[in-house]
C-alpha atoms as a PDB file:
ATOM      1  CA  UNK A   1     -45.126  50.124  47.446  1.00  0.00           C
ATOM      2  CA  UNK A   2     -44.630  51.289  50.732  1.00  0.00           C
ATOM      3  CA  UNK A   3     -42.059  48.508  52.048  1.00  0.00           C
ATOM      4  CA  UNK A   4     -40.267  49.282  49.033  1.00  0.00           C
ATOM      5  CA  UNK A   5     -39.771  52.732  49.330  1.00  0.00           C
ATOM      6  CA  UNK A   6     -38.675  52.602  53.152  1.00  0.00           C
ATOM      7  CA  UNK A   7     -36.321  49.940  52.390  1.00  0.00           C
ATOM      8  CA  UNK A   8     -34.729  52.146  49.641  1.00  0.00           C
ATOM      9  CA  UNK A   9     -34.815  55.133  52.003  1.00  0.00           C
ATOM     10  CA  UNK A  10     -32.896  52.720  54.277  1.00  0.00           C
ATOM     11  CA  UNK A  11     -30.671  52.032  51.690  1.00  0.00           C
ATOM     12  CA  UNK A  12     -29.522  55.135  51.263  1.00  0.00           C
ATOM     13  CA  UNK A  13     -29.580  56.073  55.040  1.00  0.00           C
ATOM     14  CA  UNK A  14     -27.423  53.500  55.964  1.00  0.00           C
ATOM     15  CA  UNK A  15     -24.803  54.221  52.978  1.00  0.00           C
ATOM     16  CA  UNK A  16     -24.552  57.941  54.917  1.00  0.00           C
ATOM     17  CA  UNK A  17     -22.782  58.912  57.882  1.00  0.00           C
ATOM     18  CA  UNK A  18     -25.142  61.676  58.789  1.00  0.00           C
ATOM     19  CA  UNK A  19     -22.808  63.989  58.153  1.00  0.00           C
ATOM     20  CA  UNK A  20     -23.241  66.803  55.040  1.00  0.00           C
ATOM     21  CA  UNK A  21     -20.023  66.859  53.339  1.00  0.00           C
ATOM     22  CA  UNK A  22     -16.696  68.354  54.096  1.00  0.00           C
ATOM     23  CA  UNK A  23     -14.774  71.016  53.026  1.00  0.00           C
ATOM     24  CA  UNK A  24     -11.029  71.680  54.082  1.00  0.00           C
ATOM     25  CA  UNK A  25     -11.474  75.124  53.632  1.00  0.00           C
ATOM     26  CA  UNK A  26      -7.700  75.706  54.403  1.00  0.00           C
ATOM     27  CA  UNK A  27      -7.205  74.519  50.727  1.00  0.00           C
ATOM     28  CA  UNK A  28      -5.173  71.562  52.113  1.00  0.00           C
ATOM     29  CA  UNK A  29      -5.007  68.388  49.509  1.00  0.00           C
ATOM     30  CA  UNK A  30      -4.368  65.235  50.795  1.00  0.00           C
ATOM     31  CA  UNK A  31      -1.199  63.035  50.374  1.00  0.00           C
ATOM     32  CA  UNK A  32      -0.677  61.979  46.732  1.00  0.00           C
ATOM     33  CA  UNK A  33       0.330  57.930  48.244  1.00  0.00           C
ATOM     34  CA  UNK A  34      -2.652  57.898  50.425  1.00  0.00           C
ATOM     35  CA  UNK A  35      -5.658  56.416  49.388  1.00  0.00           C
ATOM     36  CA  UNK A  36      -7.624  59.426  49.001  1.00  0.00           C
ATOM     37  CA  UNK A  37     -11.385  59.251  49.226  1.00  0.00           C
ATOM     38  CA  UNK A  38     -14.358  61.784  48.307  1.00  0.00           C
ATOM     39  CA  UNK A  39     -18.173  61.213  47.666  1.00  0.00           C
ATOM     40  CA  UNK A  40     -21.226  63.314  46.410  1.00  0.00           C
ATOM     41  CA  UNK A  41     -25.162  62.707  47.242  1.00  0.00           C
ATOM     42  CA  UNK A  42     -26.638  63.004  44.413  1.00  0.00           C
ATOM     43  CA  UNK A  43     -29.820  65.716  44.123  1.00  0.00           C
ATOM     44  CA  UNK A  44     -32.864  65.641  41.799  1.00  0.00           C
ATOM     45  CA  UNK A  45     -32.190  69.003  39.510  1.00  0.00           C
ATOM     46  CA  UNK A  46     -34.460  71.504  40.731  1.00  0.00           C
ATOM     47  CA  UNK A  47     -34.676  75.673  40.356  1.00  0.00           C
ATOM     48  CA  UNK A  48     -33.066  76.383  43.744  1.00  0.00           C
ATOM     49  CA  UNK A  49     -30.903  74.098  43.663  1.00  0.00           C
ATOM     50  CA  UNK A  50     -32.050  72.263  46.805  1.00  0.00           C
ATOM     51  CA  UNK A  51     -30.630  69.384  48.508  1.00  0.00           C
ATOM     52  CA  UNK A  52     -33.513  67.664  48.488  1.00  0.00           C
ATOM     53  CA  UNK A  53     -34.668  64.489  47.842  1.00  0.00           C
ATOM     54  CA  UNK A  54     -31.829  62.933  47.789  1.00  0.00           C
ATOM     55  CA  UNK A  55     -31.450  60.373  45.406  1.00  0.00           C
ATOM     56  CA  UNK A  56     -28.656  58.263  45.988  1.00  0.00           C
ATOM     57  CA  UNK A  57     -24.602  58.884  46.121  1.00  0.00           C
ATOM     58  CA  UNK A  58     -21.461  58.639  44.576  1.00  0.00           C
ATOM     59  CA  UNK A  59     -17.909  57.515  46.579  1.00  0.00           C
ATOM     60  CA  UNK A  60     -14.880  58.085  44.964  1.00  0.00           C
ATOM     61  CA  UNK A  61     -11.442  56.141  45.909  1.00  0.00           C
ATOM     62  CA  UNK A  62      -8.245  57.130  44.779  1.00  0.00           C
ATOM     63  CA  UNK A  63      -5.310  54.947  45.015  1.00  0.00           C
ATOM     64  CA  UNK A  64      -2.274  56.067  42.599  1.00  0.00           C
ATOM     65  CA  UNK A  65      -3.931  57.290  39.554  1.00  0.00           C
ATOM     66  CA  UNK A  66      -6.664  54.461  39.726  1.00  0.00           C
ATOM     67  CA  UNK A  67      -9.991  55.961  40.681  1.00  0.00           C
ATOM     68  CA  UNK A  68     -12.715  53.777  41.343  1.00  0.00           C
ATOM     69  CA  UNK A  69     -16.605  55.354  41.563  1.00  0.00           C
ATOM     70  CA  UNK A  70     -19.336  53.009  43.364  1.00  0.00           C
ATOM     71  CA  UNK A  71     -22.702  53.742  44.370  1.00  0.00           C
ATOM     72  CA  UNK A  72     -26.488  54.123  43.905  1.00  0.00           C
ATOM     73  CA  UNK A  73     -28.794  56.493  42.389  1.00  0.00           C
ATOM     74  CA  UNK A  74     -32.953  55.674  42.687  1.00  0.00           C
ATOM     75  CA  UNK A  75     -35.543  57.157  40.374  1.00  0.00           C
ATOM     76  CA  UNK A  76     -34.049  57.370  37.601  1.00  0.00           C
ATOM     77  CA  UNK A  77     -36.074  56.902  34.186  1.00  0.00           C
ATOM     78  CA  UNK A  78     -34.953  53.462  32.815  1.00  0.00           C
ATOM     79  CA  UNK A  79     -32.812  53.874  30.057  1.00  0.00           C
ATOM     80  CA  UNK A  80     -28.836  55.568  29.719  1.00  0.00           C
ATOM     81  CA  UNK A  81     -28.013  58.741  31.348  1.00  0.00           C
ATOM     82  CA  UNK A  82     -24.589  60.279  30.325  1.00  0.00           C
ATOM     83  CA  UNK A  83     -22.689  60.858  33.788  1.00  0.00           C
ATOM     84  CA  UNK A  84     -19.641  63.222  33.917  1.00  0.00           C
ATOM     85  CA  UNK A  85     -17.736  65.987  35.851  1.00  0.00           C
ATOM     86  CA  UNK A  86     -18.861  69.416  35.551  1.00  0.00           C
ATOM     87  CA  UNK A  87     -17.093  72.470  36.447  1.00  0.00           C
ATOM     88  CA  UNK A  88     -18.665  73.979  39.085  1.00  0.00           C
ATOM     89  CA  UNK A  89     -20.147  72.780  42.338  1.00  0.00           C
ATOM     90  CA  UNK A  90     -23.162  74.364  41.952  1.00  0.00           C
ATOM     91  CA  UNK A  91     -26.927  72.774  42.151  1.00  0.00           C
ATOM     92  CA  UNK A  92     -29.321  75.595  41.522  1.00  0.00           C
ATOM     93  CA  UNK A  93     -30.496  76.311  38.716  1.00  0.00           C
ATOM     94  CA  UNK A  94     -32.157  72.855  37.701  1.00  0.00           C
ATOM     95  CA  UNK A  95     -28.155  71.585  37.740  1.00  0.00           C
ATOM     96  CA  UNK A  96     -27.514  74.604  34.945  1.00  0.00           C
ATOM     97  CA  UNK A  97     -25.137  76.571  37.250  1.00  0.00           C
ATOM     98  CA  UNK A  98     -22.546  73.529  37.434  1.00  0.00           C
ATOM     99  CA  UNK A  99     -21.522  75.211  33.981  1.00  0.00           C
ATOM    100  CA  UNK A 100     -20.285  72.861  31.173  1.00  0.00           C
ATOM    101  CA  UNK A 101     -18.438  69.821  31.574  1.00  0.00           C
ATOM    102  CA  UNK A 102     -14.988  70.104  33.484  1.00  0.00           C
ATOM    103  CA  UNK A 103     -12.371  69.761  30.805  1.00  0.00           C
ATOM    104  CA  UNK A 104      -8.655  71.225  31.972  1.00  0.00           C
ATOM    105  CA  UNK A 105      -7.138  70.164  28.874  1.00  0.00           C
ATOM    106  CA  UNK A 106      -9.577  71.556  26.423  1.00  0.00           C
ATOM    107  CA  UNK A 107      -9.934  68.598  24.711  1.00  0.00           C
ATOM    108  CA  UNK A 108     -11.761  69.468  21.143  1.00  0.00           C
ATOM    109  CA  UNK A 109     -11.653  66.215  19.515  1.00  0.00           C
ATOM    110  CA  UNK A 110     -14.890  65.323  19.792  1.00  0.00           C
ATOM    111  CA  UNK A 111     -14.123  61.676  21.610  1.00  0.00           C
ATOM    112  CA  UNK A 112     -16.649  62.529  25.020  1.00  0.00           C
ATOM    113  CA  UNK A 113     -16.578  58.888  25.923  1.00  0.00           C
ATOM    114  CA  UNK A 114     -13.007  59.318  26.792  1.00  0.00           C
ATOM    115  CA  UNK A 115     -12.841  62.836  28.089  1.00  0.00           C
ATOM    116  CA  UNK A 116     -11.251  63.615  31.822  1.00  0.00           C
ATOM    117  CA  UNK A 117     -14.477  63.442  34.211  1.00  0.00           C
ATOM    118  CA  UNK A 118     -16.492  61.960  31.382  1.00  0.00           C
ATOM    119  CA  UNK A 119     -17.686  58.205  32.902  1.00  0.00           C
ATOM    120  CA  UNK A 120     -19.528  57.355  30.038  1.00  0.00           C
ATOM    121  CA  UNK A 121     -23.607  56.505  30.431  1.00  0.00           C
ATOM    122  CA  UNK A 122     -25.427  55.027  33.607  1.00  0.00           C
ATOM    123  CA  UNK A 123     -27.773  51.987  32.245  1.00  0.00           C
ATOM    124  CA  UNK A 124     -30.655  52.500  34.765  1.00  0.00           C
ATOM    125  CA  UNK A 125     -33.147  49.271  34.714  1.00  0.00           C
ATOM    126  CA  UNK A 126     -37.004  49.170  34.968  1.00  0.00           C
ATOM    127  CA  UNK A 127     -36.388  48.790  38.598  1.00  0.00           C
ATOM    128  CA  UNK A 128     -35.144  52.378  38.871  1.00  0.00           C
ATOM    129  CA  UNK A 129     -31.890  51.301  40.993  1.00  0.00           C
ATOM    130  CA  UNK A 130     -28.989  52.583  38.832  1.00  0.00           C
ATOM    131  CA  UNK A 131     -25.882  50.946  40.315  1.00  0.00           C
ATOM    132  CA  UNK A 132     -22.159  52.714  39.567  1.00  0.00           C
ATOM    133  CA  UNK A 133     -19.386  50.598  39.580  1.00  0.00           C
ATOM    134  CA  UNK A 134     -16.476  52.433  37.403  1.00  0.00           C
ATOM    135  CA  UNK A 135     -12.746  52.482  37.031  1.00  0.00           C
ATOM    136  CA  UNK A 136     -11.314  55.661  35.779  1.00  0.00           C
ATOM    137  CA  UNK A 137      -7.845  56.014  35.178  1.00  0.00           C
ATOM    138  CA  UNK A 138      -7.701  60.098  33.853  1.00  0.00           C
ATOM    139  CA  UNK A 139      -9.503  61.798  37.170  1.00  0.00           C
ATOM    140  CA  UNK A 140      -8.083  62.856  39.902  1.00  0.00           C
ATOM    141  CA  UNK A 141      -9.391  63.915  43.335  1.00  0.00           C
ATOM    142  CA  UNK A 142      -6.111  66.104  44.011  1.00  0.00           C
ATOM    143  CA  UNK A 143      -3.533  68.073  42.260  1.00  0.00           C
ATOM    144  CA  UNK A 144      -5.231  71.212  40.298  1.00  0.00           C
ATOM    145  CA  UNK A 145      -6.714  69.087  38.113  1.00  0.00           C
ATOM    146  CA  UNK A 146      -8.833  67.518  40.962  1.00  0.00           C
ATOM    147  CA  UNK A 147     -12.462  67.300  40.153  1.00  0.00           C
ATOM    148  CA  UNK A 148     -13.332  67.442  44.281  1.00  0.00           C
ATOM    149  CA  UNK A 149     -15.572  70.795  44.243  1.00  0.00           C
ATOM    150  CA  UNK A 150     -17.252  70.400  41.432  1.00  0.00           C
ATOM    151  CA  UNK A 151     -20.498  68.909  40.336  1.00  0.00           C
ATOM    152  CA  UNK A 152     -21.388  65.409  38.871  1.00  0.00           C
ATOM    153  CA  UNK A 153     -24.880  65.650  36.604  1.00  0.00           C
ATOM    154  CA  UNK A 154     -26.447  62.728  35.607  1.00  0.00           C
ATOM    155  CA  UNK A 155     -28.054  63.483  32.249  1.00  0.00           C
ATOM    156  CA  UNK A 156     -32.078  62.805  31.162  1.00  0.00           C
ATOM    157  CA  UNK A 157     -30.600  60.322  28.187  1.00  0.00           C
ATOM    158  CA  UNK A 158     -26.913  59.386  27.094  1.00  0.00           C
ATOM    159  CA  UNK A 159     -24.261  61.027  26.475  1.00  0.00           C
ATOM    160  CA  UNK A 160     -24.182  63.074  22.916  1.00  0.00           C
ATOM    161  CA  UNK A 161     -21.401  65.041  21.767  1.00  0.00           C
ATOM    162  CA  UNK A 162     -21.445  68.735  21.163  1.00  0.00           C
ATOM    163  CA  UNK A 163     -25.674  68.063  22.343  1.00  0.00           C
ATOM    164  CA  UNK A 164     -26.721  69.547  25.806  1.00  0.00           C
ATOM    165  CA  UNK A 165     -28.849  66.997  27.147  1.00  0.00           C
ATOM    166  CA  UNK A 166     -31.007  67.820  29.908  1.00  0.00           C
ATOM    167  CA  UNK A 167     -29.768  67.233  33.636  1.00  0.00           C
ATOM    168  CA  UNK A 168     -32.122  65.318  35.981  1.00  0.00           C
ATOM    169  CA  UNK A 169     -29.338  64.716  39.259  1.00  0.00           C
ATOM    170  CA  UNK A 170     -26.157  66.405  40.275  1.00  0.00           C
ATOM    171  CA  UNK A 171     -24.687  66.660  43.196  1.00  0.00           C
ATOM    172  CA  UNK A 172     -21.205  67.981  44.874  1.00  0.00           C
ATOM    173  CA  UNK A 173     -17.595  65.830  45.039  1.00  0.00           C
ATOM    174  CA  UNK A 174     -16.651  66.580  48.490  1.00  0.00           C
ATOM    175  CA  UNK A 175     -13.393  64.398  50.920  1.00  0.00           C
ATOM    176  CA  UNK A 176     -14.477  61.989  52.858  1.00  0.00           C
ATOM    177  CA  UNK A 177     -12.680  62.869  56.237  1.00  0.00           C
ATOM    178  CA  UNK A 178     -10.181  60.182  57.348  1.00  0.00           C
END
């Protein structure tokens, strides 16, 4: 039990650079025919909103309007855990101050699978290694309807429209400095 949990605190060592996120505070957004890249380390929800343990991360890579999300998240329950965009990039409150999800065309149809920032569930096995490998084609990570700033919650069970499931993860979308 040990081995296994220094190798997956290796893990996620080795997928960071030491360095805690970065904020262009200048409000400077990178070129729109760059490849643009952000990430967030991903938090177990707790009151005061703690960085700590960390869990795992998310990168995001923008290339045109193609995003693509990879990463890993450990100790999560198996089963699905709805995964989306909130719209703040806040932790504390057990996740609860990230606000509802982030949705900048007020979408009201009901269809949460295919809202903007809405990735659909995380299938986590009995191993408790979730692995993220999505395309997105709706987010951004520039222009003002960029989702860098704001939180990503990973939800207790899948997703369920117009049904607040409980938040067990969240963490910031930050830019990866060039």
């Amino acid at each position: 039990m040990f081995v296994k949990l220094l190798l997956i605190s290796a893990v996620i060592l080795a997928s960071t650079d030491g360095h805690q996120g970065h904020h262009d505070h200048q409000g400077r957004q990178p070129n729109r025919k760059a490849v643009v890249k952000a990430r967030a380390y991903i938090y177990r929800a707790n009151p005061k909103g703690e960085r700590f343990p960390r869990l795992g991360f998310v990168r995001f890579r923008q290339r045109g309007n193609v995003t693509r999300l990879t990463g890993m998240v450990f100790g999560l329950k198996p089963g699905k855990h709805g995964f989306h965009v909130h719209i703040n990039g806040n932790l504390s409150d057990s996740c609860k101050a990230a606000g509802g999800p982030f949705n900048p065309f007020n979408d009201t149809n009901g269809h949460q699978n295919h809202a903007y920032g809405n990735f659909g569930d995380l299938h986590t096995p009995k191993s408790g290694i979730t692995r993220i490998n999505i395309i997105d084609k709706q987010i951004s990570l520039y222009d003002h309807h960029s989702i860098v700033g704001r939180a990503v919650v990973i939800h207790s069970g899948p997703t369920q429209v117009n049904v607040a499931v409980p938040r067990v993860a969240c963490g910031i979308i930050e830019y990866v400095p060039e």
